[in-house]
N, C-alpha and C. Protein backbone atom coordinates (compact mmCIF):
# COMPACT_ATOMS: atom_id res chain seq x y z
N UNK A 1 -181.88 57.32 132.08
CA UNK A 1 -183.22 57.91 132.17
C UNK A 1 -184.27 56.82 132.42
N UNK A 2 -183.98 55.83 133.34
CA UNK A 2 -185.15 54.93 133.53
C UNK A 2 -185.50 55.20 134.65
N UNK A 3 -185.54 55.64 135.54
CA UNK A 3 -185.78 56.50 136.90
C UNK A 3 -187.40 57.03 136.29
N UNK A 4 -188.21 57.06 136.43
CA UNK A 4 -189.44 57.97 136.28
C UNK A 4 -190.35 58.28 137.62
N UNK A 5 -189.36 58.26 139.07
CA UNK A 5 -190.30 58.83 140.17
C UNK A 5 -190.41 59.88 140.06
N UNK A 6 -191.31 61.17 140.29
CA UNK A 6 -190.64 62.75 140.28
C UNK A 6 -191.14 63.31 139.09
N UNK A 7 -191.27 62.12 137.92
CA UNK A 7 -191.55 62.78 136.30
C UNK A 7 -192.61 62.55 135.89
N UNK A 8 -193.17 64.05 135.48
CA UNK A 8 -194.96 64.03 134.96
C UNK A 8 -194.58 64.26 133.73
N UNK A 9 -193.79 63.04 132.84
CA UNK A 9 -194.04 63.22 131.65
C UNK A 9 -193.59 61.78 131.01
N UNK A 10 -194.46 62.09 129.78
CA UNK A 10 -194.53 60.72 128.79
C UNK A 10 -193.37 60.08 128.27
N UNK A 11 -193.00 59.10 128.08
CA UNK A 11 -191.52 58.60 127.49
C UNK A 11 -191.42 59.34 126.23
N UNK A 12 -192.22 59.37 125.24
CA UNK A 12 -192.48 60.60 123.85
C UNK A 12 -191.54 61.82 124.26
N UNK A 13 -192.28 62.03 125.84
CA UNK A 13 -191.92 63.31 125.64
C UNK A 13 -190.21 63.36 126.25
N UNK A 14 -190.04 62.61 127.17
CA UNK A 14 -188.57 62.23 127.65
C UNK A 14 -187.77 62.19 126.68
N UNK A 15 -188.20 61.41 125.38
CA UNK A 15 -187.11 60.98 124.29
C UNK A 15 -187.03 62.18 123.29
N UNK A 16 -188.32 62.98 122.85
CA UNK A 16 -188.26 64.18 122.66
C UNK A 16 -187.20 65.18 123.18
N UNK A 17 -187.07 65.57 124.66
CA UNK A 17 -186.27 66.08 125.14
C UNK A 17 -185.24 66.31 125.17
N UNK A 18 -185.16 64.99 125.17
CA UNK A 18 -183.27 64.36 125.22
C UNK A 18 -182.71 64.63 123.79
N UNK A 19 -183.74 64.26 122.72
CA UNK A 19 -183.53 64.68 121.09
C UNK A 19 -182.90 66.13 121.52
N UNK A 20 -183.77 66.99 121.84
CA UNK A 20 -183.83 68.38 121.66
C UNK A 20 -182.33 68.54 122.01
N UNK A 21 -181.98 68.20 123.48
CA UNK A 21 -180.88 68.44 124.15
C UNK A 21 -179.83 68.23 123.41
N UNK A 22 -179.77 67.06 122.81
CA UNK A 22 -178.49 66.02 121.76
C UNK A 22 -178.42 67.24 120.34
N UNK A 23 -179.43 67.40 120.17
CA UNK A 23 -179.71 68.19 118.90
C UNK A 23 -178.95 69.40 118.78
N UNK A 24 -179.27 70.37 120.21
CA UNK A 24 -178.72 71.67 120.48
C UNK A 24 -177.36 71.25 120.62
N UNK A 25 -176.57 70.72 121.46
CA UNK A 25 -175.10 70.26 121.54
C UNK A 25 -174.61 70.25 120.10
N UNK A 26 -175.21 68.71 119.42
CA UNK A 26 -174.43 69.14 118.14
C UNK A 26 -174.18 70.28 117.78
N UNK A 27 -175.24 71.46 117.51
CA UNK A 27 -175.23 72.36 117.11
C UNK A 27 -174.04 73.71 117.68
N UNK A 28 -173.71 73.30 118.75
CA UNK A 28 -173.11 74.57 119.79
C UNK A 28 -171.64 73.38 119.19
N UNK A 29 -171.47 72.20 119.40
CA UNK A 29 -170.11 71.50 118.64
C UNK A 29 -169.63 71.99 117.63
N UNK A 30 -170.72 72.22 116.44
CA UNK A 30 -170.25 71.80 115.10
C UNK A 30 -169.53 70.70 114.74
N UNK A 31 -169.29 69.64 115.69
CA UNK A 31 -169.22 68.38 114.94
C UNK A 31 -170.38 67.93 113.95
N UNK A 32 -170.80 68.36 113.59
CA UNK A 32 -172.46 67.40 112.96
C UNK A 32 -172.17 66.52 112.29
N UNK A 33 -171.26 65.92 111.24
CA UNK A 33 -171.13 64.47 110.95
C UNK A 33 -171.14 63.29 112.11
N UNK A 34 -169.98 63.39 113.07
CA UNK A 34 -170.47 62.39 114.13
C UNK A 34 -170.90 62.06 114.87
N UNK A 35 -171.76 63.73 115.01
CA UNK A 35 -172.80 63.66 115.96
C UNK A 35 -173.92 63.16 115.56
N UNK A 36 -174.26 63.37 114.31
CA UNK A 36 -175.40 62.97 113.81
C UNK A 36 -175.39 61.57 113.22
N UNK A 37 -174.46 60.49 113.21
CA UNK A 37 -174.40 59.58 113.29
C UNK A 37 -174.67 58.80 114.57
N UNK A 38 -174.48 59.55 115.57
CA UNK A 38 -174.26 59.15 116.89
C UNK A 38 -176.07 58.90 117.33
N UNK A 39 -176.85 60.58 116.37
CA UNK A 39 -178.05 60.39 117.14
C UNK A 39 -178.76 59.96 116.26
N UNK A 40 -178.14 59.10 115.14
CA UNK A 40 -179.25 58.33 114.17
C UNK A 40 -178.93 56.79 114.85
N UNK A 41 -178.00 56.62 115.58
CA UNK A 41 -178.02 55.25 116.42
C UNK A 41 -178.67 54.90 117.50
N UNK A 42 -178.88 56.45 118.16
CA UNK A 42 -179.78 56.55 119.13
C UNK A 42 -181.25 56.44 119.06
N UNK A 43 -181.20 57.23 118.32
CA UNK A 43 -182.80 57.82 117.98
C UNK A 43 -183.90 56.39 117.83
N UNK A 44 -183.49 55.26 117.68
CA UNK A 44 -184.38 53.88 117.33
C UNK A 44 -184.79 53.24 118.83
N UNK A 45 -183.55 53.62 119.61
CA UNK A 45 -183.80 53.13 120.70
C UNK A 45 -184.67 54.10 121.91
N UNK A 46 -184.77 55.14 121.26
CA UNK A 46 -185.29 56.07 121.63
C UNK A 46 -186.84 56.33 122.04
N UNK A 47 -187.06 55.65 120.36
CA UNK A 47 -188.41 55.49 119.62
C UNK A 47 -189.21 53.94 120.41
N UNK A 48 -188.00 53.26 120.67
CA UNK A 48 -188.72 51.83 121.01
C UNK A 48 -188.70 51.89 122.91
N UNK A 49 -188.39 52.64 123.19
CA UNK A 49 -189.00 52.80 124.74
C UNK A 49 -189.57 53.82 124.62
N UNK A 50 -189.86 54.79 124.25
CA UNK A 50 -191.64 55.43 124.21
C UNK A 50 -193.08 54.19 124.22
């Protein structure tokens, strides 16, 4: 997701998104232990390119 030609939107809102997206998957998985490990590793790097 470093591509931003085409995109009228904020990195907030990009990393937002992608949360949302990661979020719903777990959810449709039911893995949630390693998923949610997966997006507490993510989520910093997430936060620091906004």
């Amino acid at each position: 997701m470093t591509k931003s030609d085409g995109l009228a939107v904020s990195p907030q809102q990009a990393a937002n998104g992608i949360k949302h997206e990661v979020t719903e998957g777990i959810q449709r998985l039911h893995h949630g232990e390693k998923y949610s490990q997966l997006l507490n590793t993510l989520e910093p790097s997430a936060k620091q390119a906004a």
